[in-house]
N, C-alpha and C. Protein backbone atom coordinates (compact mmCIF):
# COMPACT_ATOMS: atom_id res chain seq x y z
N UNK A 1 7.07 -4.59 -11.41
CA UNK A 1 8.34 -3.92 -11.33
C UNK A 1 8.70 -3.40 -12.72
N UNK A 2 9.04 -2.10 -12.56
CA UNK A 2 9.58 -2.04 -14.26
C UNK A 2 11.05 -1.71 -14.13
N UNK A 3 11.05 -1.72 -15.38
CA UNK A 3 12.63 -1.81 -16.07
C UNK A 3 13.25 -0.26 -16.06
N UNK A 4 14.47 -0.16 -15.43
CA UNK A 4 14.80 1.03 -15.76
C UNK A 4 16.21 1.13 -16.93
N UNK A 5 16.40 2.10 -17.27
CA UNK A 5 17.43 2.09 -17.94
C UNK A 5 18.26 2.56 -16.95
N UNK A 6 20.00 2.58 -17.79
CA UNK A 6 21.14 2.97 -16.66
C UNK A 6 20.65 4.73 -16.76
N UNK A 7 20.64 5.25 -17.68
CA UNK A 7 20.42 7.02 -17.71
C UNK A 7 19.41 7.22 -16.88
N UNK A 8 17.89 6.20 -16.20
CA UNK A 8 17.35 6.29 -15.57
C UNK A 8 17.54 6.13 -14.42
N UNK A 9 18.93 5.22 -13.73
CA UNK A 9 19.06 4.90 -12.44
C UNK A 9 20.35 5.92 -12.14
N UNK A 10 21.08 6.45 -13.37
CA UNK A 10 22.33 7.89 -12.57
C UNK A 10 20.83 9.05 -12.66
N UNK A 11 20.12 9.17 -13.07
CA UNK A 11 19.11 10.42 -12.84
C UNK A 11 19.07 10.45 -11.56
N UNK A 12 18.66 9.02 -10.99
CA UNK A 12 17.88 9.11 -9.41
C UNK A 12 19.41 9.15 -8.57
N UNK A 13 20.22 8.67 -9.37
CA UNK A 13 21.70 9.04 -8.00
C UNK A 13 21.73 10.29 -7.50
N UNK A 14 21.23 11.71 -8.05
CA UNK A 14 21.47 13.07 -7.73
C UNK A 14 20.83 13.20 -6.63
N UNK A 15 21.67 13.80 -5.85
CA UNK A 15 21.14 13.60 -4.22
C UNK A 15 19.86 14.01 -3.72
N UNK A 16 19.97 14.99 -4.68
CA UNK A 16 18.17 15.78 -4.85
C UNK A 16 17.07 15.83 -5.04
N UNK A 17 17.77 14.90 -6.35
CA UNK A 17 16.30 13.84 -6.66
C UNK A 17 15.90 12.77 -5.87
N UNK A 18 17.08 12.11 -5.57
CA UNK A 18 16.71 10.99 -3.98
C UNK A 18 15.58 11.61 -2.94
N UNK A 19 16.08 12.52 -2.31
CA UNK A 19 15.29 13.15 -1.53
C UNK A 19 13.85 13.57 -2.12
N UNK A 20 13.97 14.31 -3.03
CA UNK A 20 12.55 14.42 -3.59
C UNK A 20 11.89 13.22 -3.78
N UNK A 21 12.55 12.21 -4.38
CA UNK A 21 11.35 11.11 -4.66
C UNK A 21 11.04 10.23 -2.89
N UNK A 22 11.98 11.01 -1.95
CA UNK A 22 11.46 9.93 -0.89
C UNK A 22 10.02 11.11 -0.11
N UNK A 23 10.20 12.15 -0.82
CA UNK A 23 8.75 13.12 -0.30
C UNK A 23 7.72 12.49 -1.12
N UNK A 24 7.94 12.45 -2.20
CA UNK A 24 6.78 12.59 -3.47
C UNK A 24 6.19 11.21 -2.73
N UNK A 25 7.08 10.12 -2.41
CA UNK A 25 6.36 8.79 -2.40
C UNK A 25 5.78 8.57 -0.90
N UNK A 26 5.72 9.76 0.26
CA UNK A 26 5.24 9.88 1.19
C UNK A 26 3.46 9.82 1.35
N UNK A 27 3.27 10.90 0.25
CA UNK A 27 2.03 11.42 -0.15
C UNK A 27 2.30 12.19 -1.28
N UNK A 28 1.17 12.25 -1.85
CA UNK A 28 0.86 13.32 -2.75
C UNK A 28 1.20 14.76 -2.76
N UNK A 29 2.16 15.14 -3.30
CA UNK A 29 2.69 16.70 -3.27
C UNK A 29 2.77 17.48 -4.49
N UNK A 30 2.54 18.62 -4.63
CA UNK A 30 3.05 19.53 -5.32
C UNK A 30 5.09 19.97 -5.31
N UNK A 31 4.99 20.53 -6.42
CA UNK A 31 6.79 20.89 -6.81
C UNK A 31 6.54 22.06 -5.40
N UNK A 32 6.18 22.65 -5.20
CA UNK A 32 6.20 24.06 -4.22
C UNK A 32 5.99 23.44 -2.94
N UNK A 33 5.31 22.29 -2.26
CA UNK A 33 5.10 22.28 -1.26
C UNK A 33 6.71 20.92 -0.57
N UNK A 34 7.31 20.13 -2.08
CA UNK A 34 8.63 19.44 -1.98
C UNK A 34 9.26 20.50 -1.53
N UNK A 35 9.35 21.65 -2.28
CA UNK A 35 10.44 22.80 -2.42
C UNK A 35 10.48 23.30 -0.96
N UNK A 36 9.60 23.80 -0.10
CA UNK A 36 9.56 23.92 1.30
C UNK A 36 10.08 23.02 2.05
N UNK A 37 9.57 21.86 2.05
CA UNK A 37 9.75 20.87 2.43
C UNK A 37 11.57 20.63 2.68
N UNK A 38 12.03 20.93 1.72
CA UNK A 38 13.70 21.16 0.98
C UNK A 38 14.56 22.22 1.49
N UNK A 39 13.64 23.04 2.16
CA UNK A 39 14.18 24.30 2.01
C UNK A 39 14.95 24.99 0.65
N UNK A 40 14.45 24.94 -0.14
CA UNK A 40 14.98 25.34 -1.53
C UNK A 40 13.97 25.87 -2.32
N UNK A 41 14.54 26.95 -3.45
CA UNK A 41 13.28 27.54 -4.17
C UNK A 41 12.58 26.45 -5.08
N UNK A 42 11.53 26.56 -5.38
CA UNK A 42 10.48 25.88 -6.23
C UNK A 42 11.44 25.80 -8.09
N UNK A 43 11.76 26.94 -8.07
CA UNK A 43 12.29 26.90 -9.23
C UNK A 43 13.71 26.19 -9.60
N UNK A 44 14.06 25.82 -8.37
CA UNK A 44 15.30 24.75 -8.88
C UNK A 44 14.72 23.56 -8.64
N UNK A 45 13.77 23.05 -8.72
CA UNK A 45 13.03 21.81 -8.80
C UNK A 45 12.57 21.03 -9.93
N UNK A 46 12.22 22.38 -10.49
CA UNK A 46 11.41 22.01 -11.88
C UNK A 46 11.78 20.89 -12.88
N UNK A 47 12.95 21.38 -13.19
CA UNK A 47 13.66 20.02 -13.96
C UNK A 47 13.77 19.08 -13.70
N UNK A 48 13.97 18.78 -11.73
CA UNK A 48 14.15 17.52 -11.30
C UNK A 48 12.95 16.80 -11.35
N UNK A 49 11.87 17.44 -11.69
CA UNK A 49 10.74 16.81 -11.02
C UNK A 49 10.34 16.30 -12.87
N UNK A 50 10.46 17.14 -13.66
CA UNK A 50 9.99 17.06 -15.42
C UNK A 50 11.03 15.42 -15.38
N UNK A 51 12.20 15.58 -14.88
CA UNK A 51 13.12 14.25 -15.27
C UNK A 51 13.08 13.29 -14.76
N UNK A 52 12.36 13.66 -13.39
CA UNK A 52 11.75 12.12 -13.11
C UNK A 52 9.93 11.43 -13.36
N UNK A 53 9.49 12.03 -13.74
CA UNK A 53 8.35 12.67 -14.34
C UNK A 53 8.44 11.58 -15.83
N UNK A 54 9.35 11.95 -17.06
CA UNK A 54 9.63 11.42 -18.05
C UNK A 54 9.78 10.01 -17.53
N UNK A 55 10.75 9.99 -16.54
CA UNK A 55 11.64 8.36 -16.51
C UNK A 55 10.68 7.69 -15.83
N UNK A 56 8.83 7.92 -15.47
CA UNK A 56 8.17 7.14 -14.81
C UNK A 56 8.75 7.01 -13.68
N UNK A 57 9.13 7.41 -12.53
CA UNK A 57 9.51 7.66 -11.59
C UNK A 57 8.28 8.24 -10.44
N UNK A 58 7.62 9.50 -11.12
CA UNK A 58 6.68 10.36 -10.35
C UNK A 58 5.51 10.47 -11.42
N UNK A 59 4.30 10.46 -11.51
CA UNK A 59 3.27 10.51 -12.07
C UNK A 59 2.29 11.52 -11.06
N UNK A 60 1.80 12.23 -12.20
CA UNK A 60 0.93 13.32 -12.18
C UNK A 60 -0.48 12.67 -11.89
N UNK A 61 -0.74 13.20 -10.45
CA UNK A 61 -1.73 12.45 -10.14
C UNK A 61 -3.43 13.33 -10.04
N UNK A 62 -2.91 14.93 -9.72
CA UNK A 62 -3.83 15.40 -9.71
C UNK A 62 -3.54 17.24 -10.62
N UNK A 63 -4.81 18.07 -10.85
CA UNK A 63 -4.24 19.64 -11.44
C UNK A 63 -5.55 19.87 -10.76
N UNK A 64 -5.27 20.96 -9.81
CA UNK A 64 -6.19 22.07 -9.22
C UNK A 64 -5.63 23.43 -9.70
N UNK A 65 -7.23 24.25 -10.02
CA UNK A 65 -6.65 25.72 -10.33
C UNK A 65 -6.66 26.21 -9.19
N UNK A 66 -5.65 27.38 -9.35
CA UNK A 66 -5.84 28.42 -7.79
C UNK A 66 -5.09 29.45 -8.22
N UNK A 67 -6.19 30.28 -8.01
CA UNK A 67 -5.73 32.12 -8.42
C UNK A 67 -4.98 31.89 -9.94
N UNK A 68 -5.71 31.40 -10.36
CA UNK A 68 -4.77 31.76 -11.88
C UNK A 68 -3.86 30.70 -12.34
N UNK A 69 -3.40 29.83 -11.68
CA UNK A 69 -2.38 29.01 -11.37
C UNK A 69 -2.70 27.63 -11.94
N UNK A 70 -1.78 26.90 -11.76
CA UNK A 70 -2.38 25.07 -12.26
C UNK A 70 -1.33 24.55 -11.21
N UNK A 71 -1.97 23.79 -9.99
CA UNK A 71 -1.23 23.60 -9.41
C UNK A 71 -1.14 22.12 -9.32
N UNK A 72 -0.03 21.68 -9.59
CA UNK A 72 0.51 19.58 -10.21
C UNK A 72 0.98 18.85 -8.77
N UNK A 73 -0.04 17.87 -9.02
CA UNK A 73 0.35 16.94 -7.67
C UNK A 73 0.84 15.83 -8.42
N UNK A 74 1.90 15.77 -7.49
CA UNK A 74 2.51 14.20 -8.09
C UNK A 74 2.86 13.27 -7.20
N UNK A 75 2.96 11.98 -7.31
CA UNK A 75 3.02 10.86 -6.26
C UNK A 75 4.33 9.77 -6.67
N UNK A 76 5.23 9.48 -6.12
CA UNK A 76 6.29 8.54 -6.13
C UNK A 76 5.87 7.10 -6.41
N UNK A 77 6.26 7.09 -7.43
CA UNK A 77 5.97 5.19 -7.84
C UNK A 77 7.19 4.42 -7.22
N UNK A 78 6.12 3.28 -6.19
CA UNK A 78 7.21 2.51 -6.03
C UNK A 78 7.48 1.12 -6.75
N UNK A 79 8.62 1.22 -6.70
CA UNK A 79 9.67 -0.31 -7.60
C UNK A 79 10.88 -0.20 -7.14
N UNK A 80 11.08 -1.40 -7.73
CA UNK A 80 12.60 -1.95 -7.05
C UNK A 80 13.20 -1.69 -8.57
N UNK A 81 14.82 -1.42 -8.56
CA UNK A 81 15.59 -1.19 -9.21
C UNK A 81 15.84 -2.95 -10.17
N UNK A 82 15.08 -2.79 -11.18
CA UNK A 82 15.50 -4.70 -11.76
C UNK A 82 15.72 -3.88 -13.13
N UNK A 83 15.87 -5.30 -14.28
CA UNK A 83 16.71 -4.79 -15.78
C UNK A 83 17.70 -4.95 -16.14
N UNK A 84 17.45 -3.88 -17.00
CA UNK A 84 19.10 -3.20 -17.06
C UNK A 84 19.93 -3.29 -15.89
N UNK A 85 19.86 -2.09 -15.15
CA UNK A 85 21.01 -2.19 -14.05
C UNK A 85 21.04 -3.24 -13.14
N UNK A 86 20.43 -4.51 -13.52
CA UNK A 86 20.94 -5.55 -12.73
C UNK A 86 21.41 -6.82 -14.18
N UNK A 87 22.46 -6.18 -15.21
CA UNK A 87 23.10 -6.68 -15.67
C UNK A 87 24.41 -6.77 -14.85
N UNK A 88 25.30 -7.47 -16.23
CA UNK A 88 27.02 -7.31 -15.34
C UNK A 88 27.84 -6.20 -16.21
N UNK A 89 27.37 -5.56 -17.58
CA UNK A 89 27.96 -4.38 -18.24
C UNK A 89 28.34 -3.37 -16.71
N UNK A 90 29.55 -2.85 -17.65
CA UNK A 90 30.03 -1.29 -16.78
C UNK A 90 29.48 -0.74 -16.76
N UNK A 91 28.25 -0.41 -17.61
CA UNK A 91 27.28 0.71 -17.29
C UNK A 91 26.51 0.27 -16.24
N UNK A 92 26.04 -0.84 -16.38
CA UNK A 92 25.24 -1.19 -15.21
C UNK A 92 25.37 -1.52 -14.27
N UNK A 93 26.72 -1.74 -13.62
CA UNK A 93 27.51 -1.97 -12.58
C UNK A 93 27.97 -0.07 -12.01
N UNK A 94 28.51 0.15 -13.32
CA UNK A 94 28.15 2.20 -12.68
C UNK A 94 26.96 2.63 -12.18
N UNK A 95 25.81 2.30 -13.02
CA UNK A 95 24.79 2.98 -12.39
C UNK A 95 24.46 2.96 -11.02
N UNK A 96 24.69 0.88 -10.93
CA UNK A 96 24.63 0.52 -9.56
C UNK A 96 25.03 1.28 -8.64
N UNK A 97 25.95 1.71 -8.53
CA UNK A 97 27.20 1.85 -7.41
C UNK A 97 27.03 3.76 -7.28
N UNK A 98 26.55 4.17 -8.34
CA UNK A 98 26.41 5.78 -8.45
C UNK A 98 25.05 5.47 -7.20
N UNK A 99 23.71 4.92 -7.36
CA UNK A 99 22.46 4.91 -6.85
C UNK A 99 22.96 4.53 -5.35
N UNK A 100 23.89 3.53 -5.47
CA UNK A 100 24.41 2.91 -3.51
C UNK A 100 25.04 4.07 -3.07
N UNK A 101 25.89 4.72 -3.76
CA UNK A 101 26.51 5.79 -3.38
C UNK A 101 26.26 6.85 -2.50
N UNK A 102 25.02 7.52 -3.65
CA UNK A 102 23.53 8.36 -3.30
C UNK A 102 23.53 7.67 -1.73
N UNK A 103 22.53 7.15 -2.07
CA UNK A 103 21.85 6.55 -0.86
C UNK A 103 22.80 6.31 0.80
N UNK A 104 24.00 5.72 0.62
CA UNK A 104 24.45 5.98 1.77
C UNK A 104 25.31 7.04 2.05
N UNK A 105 25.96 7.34 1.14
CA UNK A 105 26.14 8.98 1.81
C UNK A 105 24.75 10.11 2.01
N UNK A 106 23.92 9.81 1.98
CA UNK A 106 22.82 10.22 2.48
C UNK A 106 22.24 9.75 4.14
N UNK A 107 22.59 8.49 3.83
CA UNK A 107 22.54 7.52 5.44
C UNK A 107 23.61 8.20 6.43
N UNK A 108 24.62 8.53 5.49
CA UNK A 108 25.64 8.92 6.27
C UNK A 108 25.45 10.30 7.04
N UNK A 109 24.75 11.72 6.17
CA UNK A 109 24.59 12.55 6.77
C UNK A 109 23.64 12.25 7.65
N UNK A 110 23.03 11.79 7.36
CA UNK A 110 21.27 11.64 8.44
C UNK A 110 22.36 11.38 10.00
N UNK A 111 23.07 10.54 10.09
CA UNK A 111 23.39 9.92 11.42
C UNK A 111 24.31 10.45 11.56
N UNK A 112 25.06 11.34 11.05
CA UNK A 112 26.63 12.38 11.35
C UNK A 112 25.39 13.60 11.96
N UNK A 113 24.43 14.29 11.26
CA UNK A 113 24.11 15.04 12.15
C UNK A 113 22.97 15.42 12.62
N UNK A 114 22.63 13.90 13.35
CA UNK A 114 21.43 13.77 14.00
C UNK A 114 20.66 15.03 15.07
N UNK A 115 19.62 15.56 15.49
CA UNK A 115 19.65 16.26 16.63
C UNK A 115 20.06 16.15 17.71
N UNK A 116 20.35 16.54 18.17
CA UNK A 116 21.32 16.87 19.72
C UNK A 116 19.75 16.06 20.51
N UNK A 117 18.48 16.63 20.65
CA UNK A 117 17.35 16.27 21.10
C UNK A 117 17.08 14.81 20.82
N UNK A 118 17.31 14.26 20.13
CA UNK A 118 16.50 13.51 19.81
C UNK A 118 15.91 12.07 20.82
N UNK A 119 14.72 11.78 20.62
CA UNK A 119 14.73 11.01 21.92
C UNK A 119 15.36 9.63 22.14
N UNK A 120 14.76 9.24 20.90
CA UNK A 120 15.60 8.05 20.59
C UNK A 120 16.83 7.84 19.56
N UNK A 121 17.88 7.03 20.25
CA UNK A 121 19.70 6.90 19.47
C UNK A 121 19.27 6.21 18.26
N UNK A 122 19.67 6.10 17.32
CA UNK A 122 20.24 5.48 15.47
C UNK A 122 20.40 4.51 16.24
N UNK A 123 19.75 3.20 15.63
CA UNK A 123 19.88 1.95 15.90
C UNK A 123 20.56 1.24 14.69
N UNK A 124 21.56 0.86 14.95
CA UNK A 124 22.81 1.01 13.82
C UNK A 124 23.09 -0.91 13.97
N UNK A 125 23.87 -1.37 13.04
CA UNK A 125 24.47 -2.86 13.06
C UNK A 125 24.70 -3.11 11.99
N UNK A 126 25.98 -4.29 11.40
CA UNK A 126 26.30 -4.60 10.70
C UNK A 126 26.69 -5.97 10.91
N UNK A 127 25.87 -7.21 9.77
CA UNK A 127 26.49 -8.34 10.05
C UNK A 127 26.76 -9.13 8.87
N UNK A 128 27.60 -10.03 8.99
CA UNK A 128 28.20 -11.02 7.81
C UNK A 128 27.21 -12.36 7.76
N UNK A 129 26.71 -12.61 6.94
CA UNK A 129 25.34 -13.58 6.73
C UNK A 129 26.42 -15.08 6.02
N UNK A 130 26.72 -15.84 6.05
CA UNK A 130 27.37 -16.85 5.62
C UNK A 130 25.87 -18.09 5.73
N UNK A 131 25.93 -18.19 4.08
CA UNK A 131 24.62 -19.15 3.74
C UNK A 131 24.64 -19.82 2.82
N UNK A 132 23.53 -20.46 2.46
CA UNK A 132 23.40 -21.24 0.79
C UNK A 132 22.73 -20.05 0.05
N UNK A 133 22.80 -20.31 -1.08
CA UNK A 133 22.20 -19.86 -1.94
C UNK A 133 20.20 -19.28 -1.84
N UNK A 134 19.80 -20.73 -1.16
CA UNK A 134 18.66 -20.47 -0.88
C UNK A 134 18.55 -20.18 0.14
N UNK A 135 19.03 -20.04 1.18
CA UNK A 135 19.22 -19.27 2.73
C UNK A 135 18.89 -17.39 1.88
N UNK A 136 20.04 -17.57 1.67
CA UNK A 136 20.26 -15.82 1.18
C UNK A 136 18.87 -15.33 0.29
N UNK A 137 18.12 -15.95 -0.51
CA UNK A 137 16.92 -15.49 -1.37
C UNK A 137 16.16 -15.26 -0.29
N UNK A 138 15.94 -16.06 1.08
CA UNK A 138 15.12 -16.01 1.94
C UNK A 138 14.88 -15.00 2.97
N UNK A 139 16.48 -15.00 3.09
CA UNK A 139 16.82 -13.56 3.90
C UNK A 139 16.24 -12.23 2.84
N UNK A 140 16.95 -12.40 1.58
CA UNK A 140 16.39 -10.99 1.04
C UNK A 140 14.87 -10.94 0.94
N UNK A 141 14.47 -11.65 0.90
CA UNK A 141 12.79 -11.61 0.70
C UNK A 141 12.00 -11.24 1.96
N UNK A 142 12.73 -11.59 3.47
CA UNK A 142 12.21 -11.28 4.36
C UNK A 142 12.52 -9.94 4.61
N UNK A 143 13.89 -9.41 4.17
CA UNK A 143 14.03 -8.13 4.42
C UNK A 143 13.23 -7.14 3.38
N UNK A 144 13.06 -7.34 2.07
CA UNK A 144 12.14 -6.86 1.65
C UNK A 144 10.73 -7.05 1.87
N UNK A 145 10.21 -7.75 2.16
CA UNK A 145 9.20 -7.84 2.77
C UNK A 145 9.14 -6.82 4.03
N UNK A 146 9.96 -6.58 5.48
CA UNK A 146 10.00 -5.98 6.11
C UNK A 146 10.32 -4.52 6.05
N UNK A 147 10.81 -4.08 4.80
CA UNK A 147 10.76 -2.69 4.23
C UNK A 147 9.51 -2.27 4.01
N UNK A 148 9.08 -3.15 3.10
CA UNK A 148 7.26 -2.72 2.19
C UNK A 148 6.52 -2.76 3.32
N UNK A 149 6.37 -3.42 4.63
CA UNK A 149 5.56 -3.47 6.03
C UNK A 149 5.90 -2.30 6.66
N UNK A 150 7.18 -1.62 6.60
CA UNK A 150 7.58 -0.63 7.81
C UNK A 150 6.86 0.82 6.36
N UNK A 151 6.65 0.99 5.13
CA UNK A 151 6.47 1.49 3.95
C UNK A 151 5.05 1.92 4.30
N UNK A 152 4.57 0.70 4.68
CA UNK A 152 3.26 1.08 4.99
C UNK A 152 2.77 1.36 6.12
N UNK A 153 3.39 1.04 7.27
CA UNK A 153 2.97 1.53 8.53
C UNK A 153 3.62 3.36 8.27
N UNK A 154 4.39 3.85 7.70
CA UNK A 154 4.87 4.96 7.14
C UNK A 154 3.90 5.95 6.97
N UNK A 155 3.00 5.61 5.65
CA UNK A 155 2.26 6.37 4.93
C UNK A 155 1.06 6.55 5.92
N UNK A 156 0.73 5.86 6.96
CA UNK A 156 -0.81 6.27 7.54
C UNK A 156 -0.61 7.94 7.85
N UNK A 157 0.83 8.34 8.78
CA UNK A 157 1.18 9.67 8.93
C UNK A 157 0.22 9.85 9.92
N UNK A 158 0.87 10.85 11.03
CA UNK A 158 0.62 10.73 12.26
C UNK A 158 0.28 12.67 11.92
N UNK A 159 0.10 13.42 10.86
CA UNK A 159 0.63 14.82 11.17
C UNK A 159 -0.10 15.37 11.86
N UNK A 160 -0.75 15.05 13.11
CA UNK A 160 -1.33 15.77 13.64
C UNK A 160 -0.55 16.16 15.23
N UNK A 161 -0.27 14.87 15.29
CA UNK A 161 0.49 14.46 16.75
C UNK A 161 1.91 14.51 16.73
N UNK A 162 2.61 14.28 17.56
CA UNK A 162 3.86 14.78 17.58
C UNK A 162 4.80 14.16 17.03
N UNK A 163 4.94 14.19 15.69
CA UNK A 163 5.94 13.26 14.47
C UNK A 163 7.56 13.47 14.89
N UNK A 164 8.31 12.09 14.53
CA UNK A 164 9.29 12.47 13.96
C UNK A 164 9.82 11.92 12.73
N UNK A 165 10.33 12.41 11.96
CA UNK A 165 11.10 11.95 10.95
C UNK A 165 12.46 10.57 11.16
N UNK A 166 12.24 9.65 10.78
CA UNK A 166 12.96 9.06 10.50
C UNK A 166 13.77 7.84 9.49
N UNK A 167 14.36 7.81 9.28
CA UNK A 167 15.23 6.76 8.07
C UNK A 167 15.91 5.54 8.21
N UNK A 168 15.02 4.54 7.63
CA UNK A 168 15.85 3.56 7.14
C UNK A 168 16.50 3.03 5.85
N UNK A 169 18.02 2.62 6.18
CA UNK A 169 19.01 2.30 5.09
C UNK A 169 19.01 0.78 5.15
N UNK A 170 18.98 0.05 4.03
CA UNK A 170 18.91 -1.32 4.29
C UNK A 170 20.10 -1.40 3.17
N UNK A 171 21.59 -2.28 3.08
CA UNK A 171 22.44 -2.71 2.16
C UNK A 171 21.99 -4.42 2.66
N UNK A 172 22.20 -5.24 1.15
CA UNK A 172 22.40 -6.96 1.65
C UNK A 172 22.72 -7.03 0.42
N UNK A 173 24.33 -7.20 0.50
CA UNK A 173 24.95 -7.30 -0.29
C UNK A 173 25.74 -8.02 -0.43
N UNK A 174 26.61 -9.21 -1.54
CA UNK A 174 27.58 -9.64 -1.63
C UNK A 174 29.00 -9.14 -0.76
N UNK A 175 29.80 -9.71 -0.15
CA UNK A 175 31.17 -9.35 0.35
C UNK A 175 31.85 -10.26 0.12
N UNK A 176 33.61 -10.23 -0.36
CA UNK A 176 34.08 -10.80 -0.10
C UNK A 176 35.08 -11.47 1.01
């Protein structure tokens, strides 16, 4: 796991970059084939991709020439957010909450405007976990664990057959 800084965890809050790094870490992509992917030009990418690029985020995995061109594949490193932003400073309690932010108002559009088609409903729930201390490490470990399993049944990618896209949001969090 590495360490991020807080300037490294508000980078990834930009909604844009979220999304891009959840392509990049799909498979191996180029900035032009994210940018489709986005529906957005290639050239408003660039920076996002150089800035997460710097912050070890996305690593340059492959350069093919074509027609003249150098065309950069890059791949999404995965890690969990530890460090810095899992101090108790304001910065690191901001960063926190900028990155949760991101992320479920992102959850939020996905399921505000789902397809009208779709075959199967958002399987949605929310529950209050009341435990020990070591109850709760156990729970998070199984739920991470069950992320990195559903992560990898993910990546085999079906693109031949009839895909759909879909998202999971996981919060397990303190409440009072």
């Amino acid at each position: 796991m590495l360490k991020r800084s807080v300037a490294d965890l508000r980078a990834l809050a930009h909604p844009l970059r979220l999304r891009m790094m959840e392509l990049f870490a799909e498979a191996p992509r180029t900035t032009k084939q994210v940018a489709e992917l986005l529906g957005q030009p290639p050239t408003r990418l660039y920076h996002h991709v150089n800035a997460l690029e710097r912050s070890g985020l996305l690593v340059l995995t492959e350069t093919r020439k074509t027609r003249g061109t150098v065309e950069k594949w890059y791949t999404g490193v995965a890690q969990q957010v530890k460090g810095a932003a899992a101090g108790k400073s304001a910065a690191a309690r901001g960063a926190r909450r900028a990155v949760a932010a991101t992320v479920l108002e992102q959850a939020k559009h996905e399921l505000v405007s789902m397809p009208a088609g779709a075959k199967e409903a958002a399987l949605l729930g929310r529950l209050v976990v009341n435990a020990s201390p070591s109850k709760i490490r156990a729970i998070r470990k199984r739920l991470f664990n069950a992320i990195q399993s559903l992560k990898r049944e993910g990546k085999g990618g079906d693109a031949g057959n009839d895909c759909e896209r879909w998202a999971v949001t996981v919060a397990f969090a303190p409440v009072q």
